[in-house]
N, C-alpha and C. Protein backbone atom coordinates (compact mmCIF):
# COMPACT_ATOMS: atom_id res chain seq x y z
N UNK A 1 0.86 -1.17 0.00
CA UNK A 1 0.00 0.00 0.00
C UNK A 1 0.90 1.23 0.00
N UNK A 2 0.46 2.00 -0.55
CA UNK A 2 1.31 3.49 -1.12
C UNK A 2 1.08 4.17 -0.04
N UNK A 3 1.46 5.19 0.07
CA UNK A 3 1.10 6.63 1.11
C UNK A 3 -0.39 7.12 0.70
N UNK A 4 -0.38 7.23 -1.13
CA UNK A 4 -1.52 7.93 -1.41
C UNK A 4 -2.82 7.53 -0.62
N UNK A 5 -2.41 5.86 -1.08
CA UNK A 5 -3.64 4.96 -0.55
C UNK A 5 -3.97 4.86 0.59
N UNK A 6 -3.14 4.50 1.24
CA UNK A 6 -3.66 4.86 3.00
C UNK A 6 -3.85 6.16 3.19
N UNK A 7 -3.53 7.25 2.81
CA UNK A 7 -4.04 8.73 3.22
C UNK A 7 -5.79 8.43 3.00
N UNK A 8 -6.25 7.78 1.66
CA UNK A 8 -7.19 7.80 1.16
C UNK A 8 -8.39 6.88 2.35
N UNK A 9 -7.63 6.03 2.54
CA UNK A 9 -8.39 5.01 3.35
C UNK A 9 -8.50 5.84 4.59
N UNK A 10 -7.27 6.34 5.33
CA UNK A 10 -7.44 7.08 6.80
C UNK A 10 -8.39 8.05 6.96
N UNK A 11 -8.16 9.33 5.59
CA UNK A 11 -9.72 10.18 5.66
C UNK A 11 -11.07 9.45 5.64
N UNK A 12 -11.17 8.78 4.70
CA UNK A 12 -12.50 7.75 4.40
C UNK A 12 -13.02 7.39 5.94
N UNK A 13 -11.86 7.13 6.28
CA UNK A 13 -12.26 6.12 7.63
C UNK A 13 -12.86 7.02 8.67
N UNK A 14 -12.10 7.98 8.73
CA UNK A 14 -12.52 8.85 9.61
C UNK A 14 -13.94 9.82 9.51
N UNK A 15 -13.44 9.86 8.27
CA UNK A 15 -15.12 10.83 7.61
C UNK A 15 -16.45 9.72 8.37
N UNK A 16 -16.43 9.06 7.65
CA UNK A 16 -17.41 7.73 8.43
C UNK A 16 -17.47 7.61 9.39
N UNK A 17 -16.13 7.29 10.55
CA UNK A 17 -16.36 7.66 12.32
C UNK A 17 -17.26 8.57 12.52
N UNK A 18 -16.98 9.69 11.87
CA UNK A 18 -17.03 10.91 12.53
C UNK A 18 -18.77 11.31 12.47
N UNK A 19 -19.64 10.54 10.91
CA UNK A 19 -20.59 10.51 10.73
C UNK A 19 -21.34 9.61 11.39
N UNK A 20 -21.29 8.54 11.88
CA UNK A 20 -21.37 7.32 12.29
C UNK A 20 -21.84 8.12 14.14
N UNK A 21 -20.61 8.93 14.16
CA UNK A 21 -20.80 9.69 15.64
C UNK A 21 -22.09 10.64 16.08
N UNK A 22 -21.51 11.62 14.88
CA UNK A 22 -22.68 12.78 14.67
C UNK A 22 -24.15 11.69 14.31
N UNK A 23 -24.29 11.24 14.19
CA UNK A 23 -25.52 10.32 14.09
C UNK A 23 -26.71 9.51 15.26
N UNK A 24 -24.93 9.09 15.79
CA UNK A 24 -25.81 8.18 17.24
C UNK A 24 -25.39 9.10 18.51
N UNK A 25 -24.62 9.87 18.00
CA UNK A 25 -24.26 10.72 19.89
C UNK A 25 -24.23 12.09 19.89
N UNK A 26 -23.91 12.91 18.94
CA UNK A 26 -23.86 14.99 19.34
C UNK A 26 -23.34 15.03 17.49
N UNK A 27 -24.29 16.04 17.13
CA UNK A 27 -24.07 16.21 15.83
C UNK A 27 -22.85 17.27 15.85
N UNK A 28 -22.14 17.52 17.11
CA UNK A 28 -20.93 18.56 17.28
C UNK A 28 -19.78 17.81 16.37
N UNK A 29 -19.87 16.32 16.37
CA UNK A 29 -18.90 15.24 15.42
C UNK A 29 -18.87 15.73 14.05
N UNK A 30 -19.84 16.29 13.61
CA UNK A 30 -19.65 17.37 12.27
C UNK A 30 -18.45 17.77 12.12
N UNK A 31 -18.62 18.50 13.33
CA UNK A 31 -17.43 19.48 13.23
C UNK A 31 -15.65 18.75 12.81
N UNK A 32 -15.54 17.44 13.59
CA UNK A 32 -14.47 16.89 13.19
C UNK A 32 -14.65 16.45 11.40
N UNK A 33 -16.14 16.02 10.99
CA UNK A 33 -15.42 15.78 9.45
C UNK A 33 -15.68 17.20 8.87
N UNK A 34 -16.12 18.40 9.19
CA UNK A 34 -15.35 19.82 8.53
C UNK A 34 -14.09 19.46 8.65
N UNK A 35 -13.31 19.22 9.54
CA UNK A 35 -11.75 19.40 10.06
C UNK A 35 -11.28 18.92 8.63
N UNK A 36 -11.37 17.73 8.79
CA UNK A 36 -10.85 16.65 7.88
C UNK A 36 -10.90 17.39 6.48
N UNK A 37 -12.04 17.87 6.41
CA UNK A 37 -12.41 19.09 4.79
C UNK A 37 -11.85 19.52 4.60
N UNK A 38 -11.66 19.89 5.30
CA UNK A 38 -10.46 21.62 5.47
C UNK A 38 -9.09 21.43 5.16
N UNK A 39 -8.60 20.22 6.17
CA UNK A 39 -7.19 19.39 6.06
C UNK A 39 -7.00 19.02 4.62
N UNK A 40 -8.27 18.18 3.89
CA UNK A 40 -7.68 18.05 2.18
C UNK A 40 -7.85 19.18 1.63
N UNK A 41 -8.59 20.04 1.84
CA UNK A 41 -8.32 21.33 0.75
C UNK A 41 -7.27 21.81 0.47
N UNK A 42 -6.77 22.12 2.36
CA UNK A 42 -5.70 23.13 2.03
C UNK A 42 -4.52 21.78 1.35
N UNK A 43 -4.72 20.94 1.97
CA UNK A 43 -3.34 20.03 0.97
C UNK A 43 -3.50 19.67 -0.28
N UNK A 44 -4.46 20.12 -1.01
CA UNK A 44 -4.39 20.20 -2.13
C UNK A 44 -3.47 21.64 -2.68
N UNK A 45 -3.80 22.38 -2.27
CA UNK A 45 -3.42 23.77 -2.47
C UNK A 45 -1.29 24.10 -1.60
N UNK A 46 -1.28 23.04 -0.80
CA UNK A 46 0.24 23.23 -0.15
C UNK A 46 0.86 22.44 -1.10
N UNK A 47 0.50 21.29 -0.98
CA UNK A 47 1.26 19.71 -1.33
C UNK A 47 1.84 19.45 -0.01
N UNK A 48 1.04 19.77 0.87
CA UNK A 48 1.83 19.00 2.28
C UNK A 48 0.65 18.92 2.83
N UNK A 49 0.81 17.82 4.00
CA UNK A 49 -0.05 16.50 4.81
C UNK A 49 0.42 16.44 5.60
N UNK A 50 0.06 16.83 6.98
CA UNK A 50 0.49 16.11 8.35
C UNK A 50 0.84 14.69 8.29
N UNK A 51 -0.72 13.88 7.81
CA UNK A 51 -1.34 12.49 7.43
C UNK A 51 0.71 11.80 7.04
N UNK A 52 0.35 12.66 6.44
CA UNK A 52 1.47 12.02 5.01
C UNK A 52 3.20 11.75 5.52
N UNK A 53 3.25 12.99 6.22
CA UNK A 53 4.75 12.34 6.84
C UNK A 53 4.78 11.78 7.68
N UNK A 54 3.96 11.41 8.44
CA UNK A 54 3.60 10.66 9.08
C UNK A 54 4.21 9.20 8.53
N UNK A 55 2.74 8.85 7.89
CA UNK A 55 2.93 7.77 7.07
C UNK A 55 4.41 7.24 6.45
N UNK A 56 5.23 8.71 5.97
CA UNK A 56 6.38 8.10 5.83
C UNK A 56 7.19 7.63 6.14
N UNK A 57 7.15 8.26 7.69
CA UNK A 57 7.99 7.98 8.82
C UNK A 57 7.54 6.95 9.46
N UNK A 58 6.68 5.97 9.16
CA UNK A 58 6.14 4.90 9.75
C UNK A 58 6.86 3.81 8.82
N UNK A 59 6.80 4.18 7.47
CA UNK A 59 7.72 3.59 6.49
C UNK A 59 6.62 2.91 5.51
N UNK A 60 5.66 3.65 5.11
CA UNK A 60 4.37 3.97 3.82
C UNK A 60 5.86 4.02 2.63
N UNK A 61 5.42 3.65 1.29
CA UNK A 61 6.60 4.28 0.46
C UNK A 61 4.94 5.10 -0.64
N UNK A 62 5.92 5.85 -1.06
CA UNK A 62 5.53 6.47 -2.33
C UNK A 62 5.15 6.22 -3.45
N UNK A 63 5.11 6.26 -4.79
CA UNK A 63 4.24 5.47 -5.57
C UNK A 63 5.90 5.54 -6.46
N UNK A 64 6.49 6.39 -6.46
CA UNK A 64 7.53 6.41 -7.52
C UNK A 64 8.27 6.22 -7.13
């Protein structure tokens, strides 16, 4: 599994927690998948990811 891919899976995953939350316990859990929104926007717009070095430093490789 690449970095890309687990970045992809970790938001996914979380988006879903977070809905899954806001659902059965305080719709304030919103607020964490805004977070998450926000987090891919602006890394679209940086090219940098908390997520991501992370991942690298865990030892994720890259696609290239």
């Amino acid at each position: 599994m690449t970095i890309n891919e687990a970045l992809r899976l970790i938001a996914g995953t979380m988006i879903l927690l977070s809905l899954f939350l806001a659902f059965n316990y305080s719709q304030n859990w919103l607020w964490f998948t805004a977070f998450i929104a926000v987090n891919l926007i602006q890394s679209s717009f940086t090219k940098w990811c908390l997520m991501m070095t992370i991942l690298k430093k865990v030892g994720f490789k890259s696609r290239d």
